[in-house]
Protein backbone atom coordinates (compact mmCIF):
# COMPACT_ATOMS: atom_id res chain seq x y z
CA UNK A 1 -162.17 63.71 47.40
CA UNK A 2 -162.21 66.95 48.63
CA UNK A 3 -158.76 68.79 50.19
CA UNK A 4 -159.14 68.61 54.14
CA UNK A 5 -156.79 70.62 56.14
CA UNK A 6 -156.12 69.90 60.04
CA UNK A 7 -154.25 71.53 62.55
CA UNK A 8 -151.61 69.58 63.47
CA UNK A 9 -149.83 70.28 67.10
CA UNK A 10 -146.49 68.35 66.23
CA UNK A 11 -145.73 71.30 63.50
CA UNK A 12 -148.11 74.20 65.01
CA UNK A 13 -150.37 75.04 62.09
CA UNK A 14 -152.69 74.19 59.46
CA UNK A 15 -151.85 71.94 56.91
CA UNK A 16 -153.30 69.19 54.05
CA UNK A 17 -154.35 65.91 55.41
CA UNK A 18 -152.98 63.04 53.42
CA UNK A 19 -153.72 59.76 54.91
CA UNK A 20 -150.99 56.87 54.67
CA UNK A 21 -153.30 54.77 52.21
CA UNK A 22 -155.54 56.08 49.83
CA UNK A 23 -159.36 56.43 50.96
CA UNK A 24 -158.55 55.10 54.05
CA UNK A 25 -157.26 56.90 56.90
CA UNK A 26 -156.16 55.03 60.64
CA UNK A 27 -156.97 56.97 63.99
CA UNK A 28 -156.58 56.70 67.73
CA UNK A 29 -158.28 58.29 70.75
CA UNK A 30 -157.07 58.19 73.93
CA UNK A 31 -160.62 57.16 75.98
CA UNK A 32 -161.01 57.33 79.47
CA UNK A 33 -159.90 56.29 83.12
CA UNK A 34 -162.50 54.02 84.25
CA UNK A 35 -162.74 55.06 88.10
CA UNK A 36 -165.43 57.47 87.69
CA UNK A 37 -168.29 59.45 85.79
CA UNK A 38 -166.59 61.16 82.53
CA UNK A 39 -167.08 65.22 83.15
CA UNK A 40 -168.56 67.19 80.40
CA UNK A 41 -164.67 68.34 79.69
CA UNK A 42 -163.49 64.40 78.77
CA UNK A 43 -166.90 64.50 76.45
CA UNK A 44 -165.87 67.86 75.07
CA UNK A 45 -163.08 65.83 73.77
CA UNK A 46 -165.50 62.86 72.92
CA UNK A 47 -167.62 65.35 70.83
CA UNK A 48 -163.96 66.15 68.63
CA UNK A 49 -163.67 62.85 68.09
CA UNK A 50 -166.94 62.30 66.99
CA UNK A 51 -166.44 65.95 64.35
CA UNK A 52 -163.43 64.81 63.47
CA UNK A 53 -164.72 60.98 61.94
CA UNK A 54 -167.85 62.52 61.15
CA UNK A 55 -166.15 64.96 58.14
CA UNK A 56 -163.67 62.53 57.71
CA UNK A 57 -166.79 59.71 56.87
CA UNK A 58 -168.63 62.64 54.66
CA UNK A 59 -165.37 63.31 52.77
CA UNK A 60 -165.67 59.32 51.75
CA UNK A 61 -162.92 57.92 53.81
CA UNK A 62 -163.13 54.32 54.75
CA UNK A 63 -161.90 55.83 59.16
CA UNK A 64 -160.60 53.00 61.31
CA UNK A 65 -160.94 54.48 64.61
CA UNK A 66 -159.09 52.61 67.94
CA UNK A 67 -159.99 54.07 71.26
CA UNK A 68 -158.52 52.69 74.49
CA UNK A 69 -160.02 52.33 78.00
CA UNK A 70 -157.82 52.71 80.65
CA UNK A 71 -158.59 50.08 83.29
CA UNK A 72 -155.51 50.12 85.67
CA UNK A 73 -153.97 52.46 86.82
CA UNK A 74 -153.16 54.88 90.14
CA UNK A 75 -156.45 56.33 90.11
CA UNK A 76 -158.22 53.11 89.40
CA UNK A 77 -156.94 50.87 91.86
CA UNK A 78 -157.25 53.48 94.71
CA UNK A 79 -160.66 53.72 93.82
CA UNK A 80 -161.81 49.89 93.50
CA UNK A 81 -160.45 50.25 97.18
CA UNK A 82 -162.51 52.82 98.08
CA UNK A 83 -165.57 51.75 96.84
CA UNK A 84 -164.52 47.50 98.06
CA UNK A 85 -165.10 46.66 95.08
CA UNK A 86 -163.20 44.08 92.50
CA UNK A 87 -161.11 46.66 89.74
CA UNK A 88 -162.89 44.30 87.25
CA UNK A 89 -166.14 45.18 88.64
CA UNK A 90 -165.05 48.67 88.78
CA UNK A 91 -164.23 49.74 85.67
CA UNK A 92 -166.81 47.76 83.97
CA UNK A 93 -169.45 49.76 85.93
CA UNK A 94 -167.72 53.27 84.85
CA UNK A 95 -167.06 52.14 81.21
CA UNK A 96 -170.78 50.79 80.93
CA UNK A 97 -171.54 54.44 82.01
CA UNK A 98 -169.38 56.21 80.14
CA UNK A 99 -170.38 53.78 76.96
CA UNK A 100 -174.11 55.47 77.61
CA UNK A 101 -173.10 58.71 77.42
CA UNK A 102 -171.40 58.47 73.78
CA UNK A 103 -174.67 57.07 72.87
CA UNK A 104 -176.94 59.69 74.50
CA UNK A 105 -174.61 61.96 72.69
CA UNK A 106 -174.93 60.26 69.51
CA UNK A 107 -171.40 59.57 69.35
CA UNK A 108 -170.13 57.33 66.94
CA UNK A 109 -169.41 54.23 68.80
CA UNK A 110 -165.01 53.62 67.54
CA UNK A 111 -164.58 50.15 65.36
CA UNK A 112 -162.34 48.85 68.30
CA UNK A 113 -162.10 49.47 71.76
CA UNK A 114 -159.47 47.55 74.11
CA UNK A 115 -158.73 48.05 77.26
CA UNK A 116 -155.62 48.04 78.82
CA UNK A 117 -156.05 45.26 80.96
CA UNK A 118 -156.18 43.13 77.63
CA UNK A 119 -153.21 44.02 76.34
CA UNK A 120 -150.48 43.44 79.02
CA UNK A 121 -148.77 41.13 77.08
CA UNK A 122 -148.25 43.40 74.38
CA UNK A 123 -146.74 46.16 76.85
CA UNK A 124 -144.49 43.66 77.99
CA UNK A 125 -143.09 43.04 74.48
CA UNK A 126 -142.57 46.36 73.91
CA UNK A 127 -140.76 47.50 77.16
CA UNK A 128 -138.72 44.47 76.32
CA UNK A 129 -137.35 45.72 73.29
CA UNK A 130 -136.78 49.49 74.71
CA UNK A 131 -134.65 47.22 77.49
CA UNK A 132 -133.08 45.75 74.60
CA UNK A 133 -132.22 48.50 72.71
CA UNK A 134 -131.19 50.20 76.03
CA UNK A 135 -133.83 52.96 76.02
CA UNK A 136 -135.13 51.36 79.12
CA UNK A 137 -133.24 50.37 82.76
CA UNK A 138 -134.29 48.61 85.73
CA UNK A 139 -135.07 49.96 89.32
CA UNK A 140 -135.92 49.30 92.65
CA UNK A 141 -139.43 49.78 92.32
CA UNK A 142 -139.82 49.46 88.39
CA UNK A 143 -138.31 49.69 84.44
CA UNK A 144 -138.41 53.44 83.32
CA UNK A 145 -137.90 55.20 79.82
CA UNK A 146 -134.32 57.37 80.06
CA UNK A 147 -135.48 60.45 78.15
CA UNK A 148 -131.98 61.85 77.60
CA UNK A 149 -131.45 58.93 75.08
CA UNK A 150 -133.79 59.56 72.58
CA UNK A 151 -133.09 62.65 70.49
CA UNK A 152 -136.05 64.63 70.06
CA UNK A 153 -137.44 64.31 73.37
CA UNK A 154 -140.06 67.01 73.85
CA UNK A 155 -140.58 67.67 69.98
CA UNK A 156 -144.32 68.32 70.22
CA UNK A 157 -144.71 69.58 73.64
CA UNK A 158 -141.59 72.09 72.52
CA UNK A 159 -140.04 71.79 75.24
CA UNK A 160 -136.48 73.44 74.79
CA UNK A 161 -135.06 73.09 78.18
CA UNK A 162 -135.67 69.92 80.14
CA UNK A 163 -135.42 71.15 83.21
CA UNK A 164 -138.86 73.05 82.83
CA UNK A 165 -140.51 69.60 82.82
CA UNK A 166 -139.51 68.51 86.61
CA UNK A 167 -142.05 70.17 88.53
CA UNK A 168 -144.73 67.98 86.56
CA UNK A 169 -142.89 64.66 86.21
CA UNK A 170 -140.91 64.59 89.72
CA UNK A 171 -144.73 63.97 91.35
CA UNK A 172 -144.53 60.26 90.40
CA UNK A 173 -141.97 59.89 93.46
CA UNK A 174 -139.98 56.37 91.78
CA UNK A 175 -136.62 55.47 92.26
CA UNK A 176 -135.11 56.26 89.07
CA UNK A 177 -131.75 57.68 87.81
CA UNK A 178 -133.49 60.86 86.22
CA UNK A 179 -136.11 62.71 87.79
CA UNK A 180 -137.82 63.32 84.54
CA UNK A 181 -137.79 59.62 83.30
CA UNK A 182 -141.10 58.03 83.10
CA UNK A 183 -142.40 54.64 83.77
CA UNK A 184 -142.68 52.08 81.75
CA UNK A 185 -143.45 48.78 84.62
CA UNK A 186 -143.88 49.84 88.31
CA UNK A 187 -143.07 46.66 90.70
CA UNK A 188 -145.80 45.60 93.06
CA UNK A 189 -146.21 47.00 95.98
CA UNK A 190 -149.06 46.23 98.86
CA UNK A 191 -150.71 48.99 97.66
CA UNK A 192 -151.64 47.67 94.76
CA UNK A 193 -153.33 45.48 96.86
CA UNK A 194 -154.59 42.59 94.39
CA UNK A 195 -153.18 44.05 91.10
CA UNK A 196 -150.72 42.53 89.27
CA UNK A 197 -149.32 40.60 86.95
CA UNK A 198 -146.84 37.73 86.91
CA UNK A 199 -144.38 38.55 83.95
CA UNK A 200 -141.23 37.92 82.44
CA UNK A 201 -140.22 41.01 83.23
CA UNK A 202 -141.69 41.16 86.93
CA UNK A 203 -144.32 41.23 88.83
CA UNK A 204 -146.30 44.42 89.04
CA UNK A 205 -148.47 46.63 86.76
CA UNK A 206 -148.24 48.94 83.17
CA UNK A 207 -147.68 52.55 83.86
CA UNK A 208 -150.08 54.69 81.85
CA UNK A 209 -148.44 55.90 78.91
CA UNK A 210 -147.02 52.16 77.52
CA UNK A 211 -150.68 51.22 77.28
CA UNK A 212 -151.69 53.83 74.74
CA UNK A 213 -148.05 53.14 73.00
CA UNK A 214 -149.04 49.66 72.52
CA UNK A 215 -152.71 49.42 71.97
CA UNK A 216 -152.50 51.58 68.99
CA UNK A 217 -149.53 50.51 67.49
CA UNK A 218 -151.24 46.51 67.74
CA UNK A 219 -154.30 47.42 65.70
CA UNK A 220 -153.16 50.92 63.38
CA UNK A 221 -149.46 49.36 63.07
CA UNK A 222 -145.96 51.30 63.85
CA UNK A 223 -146.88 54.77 61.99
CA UNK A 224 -150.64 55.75 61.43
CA UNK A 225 -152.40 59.09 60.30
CA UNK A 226 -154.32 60.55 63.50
CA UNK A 227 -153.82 60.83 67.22
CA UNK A 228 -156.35 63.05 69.40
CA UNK A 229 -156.97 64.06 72.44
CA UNK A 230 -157.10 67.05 75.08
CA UNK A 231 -154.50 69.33 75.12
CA UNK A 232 -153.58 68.14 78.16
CA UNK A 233 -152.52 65.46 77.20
CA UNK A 234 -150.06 67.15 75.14
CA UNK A 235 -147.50 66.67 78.27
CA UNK A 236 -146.45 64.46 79.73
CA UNK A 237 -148.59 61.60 78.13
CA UNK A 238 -148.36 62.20 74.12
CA UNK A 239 -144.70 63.15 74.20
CA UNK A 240 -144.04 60.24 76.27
CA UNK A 241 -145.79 57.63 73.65
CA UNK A 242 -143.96 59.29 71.52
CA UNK A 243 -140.76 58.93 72.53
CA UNK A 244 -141.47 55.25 73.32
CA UNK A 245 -142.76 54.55 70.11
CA UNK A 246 -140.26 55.50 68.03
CA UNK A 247 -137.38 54.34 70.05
CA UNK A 248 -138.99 50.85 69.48
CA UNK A 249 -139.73 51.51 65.84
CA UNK A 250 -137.41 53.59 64.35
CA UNK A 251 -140.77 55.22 62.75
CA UNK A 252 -142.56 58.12 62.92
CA UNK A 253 -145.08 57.35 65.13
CA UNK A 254 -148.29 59.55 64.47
CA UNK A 255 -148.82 61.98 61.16
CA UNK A 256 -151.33 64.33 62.54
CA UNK A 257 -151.91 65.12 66.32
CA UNK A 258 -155.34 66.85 66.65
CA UNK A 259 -156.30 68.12 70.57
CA UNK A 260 -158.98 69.81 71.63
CA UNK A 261 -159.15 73.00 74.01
CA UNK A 262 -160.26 72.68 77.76
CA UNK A 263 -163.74 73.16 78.67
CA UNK A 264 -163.47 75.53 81.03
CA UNK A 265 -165.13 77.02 84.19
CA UNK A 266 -164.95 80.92 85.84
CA UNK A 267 -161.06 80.79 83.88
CA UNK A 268 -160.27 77.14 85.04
CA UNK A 269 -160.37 73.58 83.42
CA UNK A 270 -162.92 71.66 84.74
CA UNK A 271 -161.41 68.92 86.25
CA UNK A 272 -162.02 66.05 89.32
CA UNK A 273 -158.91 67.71 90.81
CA UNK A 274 -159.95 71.60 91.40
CA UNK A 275 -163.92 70.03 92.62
CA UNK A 276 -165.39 71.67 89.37
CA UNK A 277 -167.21 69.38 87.14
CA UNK A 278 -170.48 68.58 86.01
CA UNK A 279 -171.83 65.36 84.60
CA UNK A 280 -173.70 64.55 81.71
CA UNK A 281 -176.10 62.40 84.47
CA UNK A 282 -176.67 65.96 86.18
CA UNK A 283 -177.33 68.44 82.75
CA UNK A 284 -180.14 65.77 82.59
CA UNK A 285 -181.52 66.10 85.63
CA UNK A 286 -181.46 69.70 85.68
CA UNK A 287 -183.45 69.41 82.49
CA UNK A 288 -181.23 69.78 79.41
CA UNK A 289 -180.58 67.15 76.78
CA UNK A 290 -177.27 65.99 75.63
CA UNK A 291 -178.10 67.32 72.24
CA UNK A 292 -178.53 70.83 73.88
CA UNK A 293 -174.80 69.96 75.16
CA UNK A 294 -173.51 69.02 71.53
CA UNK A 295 -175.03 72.07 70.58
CA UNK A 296 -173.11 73.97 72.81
CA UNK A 297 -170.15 72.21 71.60
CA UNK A 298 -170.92 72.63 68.02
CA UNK A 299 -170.95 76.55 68.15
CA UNK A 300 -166.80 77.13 69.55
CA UNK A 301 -164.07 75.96 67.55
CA UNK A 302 -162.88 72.75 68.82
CA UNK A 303 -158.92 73.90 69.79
CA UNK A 304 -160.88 77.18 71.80
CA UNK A 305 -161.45 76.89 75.31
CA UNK A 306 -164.93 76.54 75.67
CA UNK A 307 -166.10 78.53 78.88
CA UNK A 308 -169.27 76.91 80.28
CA UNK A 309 -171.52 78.57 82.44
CA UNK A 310 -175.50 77.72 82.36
CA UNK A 311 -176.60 80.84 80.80
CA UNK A 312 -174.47 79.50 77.69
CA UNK A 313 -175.97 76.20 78.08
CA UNK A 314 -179.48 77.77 78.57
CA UNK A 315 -179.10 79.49 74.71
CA UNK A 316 -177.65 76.32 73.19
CA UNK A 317 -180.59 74.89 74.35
CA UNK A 318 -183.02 77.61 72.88
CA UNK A 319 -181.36 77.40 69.79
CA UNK A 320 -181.35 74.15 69.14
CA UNK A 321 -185.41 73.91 70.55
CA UNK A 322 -185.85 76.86 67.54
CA UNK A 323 -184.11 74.14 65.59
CA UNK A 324 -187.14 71.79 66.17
CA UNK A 325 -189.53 73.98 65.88
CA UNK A 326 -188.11 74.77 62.34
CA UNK A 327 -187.63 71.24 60.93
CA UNK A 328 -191.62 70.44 62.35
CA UNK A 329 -192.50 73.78 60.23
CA UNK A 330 -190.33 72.78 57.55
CA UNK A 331 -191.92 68.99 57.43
CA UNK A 332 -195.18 70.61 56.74
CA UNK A 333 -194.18 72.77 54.37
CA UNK A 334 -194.87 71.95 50.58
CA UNK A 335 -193.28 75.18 48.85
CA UNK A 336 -192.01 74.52 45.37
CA UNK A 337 -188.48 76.28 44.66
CA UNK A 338 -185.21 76.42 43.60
CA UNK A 339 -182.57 73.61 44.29
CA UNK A 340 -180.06 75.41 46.21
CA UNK A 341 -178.01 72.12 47.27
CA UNK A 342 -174.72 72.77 45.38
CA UNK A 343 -174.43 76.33 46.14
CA UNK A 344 -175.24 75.82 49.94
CA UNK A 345 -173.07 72.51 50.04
CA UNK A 346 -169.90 74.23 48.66
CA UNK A 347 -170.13 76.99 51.52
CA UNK A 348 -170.85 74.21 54.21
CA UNK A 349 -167.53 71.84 52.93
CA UNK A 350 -165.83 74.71 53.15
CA UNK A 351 -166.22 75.15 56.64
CA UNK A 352 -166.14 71.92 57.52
CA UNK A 353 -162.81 70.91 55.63
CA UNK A 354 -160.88 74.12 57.08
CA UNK A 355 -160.00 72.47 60.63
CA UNK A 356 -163.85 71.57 61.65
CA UNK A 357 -164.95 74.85 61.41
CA UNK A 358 -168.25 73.55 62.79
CA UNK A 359 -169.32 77.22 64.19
CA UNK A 360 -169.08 78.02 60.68
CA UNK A 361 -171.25 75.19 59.48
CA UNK A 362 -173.79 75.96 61.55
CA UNK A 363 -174.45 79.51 60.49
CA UNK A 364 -174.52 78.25 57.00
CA UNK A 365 -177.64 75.52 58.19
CA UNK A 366 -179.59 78.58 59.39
CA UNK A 367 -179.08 80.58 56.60
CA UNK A 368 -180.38 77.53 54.23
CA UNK A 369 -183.32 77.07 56.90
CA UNK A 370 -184.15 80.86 56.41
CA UNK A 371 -183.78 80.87 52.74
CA UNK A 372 -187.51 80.61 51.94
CA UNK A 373 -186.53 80.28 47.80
CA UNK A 374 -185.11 76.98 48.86
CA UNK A 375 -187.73 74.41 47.59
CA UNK A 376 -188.88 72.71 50.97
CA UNK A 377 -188.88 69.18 50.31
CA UNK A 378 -185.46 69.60 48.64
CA UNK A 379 -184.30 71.90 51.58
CA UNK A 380 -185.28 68.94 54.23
CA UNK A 381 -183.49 66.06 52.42
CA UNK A 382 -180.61 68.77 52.42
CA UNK A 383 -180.19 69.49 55.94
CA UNK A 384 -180.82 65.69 56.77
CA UNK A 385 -177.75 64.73 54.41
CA UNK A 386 -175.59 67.88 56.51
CA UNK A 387 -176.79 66.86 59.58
CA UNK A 388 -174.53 63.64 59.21
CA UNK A 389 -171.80 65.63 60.03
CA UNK A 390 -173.24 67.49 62.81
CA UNK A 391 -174.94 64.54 64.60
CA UNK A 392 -178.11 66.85 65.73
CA UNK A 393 -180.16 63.55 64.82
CA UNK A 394 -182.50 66.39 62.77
CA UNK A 395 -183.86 63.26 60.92
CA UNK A 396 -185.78 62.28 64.08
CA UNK A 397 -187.16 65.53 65.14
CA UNK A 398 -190.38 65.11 65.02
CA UNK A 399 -194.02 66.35 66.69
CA UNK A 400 -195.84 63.30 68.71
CA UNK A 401 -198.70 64.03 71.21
CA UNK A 402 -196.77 67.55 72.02
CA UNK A 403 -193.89 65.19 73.29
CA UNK A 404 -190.76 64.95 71.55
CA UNK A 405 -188.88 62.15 72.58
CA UNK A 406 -184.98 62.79 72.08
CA UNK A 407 -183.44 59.97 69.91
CA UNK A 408 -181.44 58.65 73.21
CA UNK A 409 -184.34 58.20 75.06
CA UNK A 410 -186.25 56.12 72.10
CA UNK A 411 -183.08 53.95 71.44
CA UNK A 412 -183.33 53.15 75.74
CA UNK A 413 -186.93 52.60 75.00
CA UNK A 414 -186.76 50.50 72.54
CA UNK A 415 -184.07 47.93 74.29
CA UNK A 416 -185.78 47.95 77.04
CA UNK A 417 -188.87 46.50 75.51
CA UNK A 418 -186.39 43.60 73.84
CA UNK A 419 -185.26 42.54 77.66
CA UNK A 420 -188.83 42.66 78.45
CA UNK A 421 -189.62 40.13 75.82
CA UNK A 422 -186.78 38.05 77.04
CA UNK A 423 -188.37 38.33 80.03
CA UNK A 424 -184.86 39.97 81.43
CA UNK A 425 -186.91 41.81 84.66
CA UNK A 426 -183.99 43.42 86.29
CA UNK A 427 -182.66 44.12 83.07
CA UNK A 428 -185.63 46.32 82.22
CA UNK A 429 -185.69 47.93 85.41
CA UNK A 430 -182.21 49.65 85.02
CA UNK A 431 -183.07 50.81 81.85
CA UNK A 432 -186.37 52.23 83.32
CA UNK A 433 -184.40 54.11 86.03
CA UNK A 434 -181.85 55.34 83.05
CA UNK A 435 -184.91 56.83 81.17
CA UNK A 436 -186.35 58.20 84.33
CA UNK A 437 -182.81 59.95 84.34
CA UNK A 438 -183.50 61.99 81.35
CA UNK A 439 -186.75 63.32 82.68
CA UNK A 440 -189.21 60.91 81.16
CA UNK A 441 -191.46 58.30 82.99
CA UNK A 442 -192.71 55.18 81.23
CA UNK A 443 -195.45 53.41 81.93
CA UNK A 444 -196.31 49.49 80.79
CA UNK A 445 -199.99 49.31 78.98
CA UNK A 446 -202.10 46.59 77.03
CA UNK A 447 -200.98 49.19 73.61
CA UNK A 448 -197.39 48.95 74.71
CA UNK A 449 -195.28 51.12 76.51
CA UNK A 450 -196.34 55.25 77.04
CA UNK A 451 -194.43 57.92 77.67
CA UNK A 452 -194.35 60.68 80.09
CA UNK A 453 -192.61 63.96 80.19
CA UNK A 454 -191.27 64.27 84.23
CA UNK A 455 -190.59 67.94 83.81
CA UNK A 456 -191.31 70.71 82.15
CA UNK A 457 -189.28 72.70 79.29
CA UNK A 458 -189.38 76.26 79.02
């Protein structure tokens, strides 16, 4: 196998990736809170995920990648209330969503994903033996984590001097001995309203960063190669599982912590909070494809802000249409030539295996699309074996009736003609609306179903 190097934030710089087993490497995502759309920043991170496994899977690792959905918490109960709904019902609707967008993205779906609400029991245990091993004490209102007992708190956050931390932690508002301990178990209260669970160790709910603590450590084990995420998660919620996790272990926790930079907006992170973000639902409807969006992500490292504005989306998406136009040309094309695979493949693992230098990789596609002494047929099967690290579903582009249908759209197409034949109405119908979403109308003939473009490109 070819020598990968990573940036890893718990030591601040490049270095080799050597996964705990040979061929096989274990990795763990922190998915998303379930009480809302996911903004195009949370699929920023989504799309680094997807890189990441992607070069990971070319190299010829065997990836086992756990990714959990947060399905209780603060935000989710508060809005299960506002919306009188059932938090079941809830975060089902949000994750179904969210589940959609990975796919419209052609995101690799990860082998498991468990949601929080499924694992209480294993929380439990765990805060159990932190209580045990007197890492944890008991409140008023819940069990928190005493941070002043385990050594290296703050190790990959760097945080020096403790007292830097209150202003972020203090928020919380618990009764606790130390105003920068975290919690582990918050007691029931009435406004949890229906919430809880009856447990050994009281009734009440998980607080968030247990569930991540124990949902990877149940299916990667007690030390595992990869954790990713933002880089805000950085602090409070990635030092915190770490501190938890290797009080209760006595391991190293996580090998290599990969996080991605914020998407940002006019200088800001786009976040729910500061009433900036954008939806993949509404780049749709204002005409642009998610692949026009991975595109976009593709072309800025992956630890660089990435500072969207429309007029950046609006090139990503000519780019990637010159793209098409290119691999239609190149489809036609029957120029004998040289087999410039190796010397073109060395250049593009290069990039990729130097901390997903994807911006890289992608100047290195066009220059192998321009090379005209590339033999065509050769050049085609070339890009179409690269393009499994990139995701650009290039396989699929293809020319039909003037109306190329995106390889999301096809794959909602396509199940919604198997609940038709089950005779699954409603079903259908959603999916209809869903497709209607991405700017394309379909229509129900004697031939089968036709397609419609709702807009038009420029």
């Amino acid at each position: 196998m070819d020598k990968i190097y990573l940036y890893n934030t718990l030591i601040r710089k490049k270095e080799l990736f050597i996964p705990i087993k040979k061929s096989k490497v274990s990795m763990y995502t922190c998915g998303p809170t379930v009480y809302w759309y996911q903004h195009i920043g949370n699929l920023r991170t989504m799309l680094l995920n997807d890189f990441l496994k992607r070069v990971l899977l070319h190299c010829g690792y065997k990836v086992k990648h756990v990714m959990n959905i947060t399905d209780v918490d603060d935000k989710t109960i508060k809005a299960s209330m506002n919306e009188n709904i059932s938090l079941k019902d809830l975060t089902t609707k949000y994750e179904e969503i969210f589940l959609i967008d990975l796919n419209s993205l052609n995101i690799i779906t990860p082998n498991i994903l468990v949601r929080a609400t499924d694992s209480i029991k294993d929380m439990v245990k765990l805060i159990k033996t932190l209580q045990k091993k007197g890492y944890a004490y008991k409140t008023s209102d819940g069990i928190y984590f005493s941070i002043l007992k385990f050594k290296n708190y703050g190790k990959l956050a760097i945080l020096n001097k403790l007292k830097k931390t209150k202003a972020r932690i203090i928020s919380d508002n618990y009764d606790k001995s130390n105003v920068k301990d975290f919690a582990l178990w918050k007691f029931y209260t009435e406004n949890d309203g229906v919430v809880f669970w009856e447990t050994e160790i009281g009734k009440g709910r998980p607080g968030w960063h247990i569930e991540c603590s124990a949902m990877s450590m149940k299916y990667l084990g007690d030390n595992f190669d990869i954790h990713t995420g933002g880089t805000d998660l950085i602090f409070p919620h990635h030092t915190n599982e770490i501190a938890q996790s290797e009080a209760t272990t006595n391991k190293k926790f996580v090998n290599y912590w990969i996080h991605g930079g914020f998407l940002t907006m006019k200088e800001s992170k786009m976040s729910k909070s500061l009433g900036n973000i954008i939806t993949l639902k509404e780049l749709i409807q204002q005409t642009y494809s998610p692949m026009h969006f991975r595109y976009l992500c593709l072309q800025t490292h992956y630890r660089k802000a990435l500072n969207f504005s429309w007029e950046n989306l609006d090139a990503a998406r000519s780019a990637h249409k010159k793209l098409e136009r290119k691999i239609i040309q190149l489809k036609k094309e029957k120029h004998k030539g040289a087999d410039k695979k190796k010397e073109y493949e060395k250049k593009f693992h290069e990039a990729i295996y130097d901390d997903l230098n994807f911006p890289r990789a992608l100047q290195i596609i066009w220059k192998i699309i321009e090379d005209e002494s590339f033999d065509s047929e050769k050049k085609l099967r070339f890009i179409e074996h690269l393009d499994s690290v990139l995701g650009l579903n290039i396989k699929e582009i293809s020319e039909d009736n003037n109306i190329a249908i995106p390889p999301e759209v096809q794959k909602l197409i396509d199940s919604r003609e198997r609940l038709r034949k089950a005779k699954l109405w409603a079903e259908a119908d959603i999916i209809r609306e869903r497709i209607k979403e991405f700017g394309y109308q379909i229509e129900d003939t004697p031939d089968g179903p036709q397609i419609e473009k709702l807009y038009r490109e420029d």
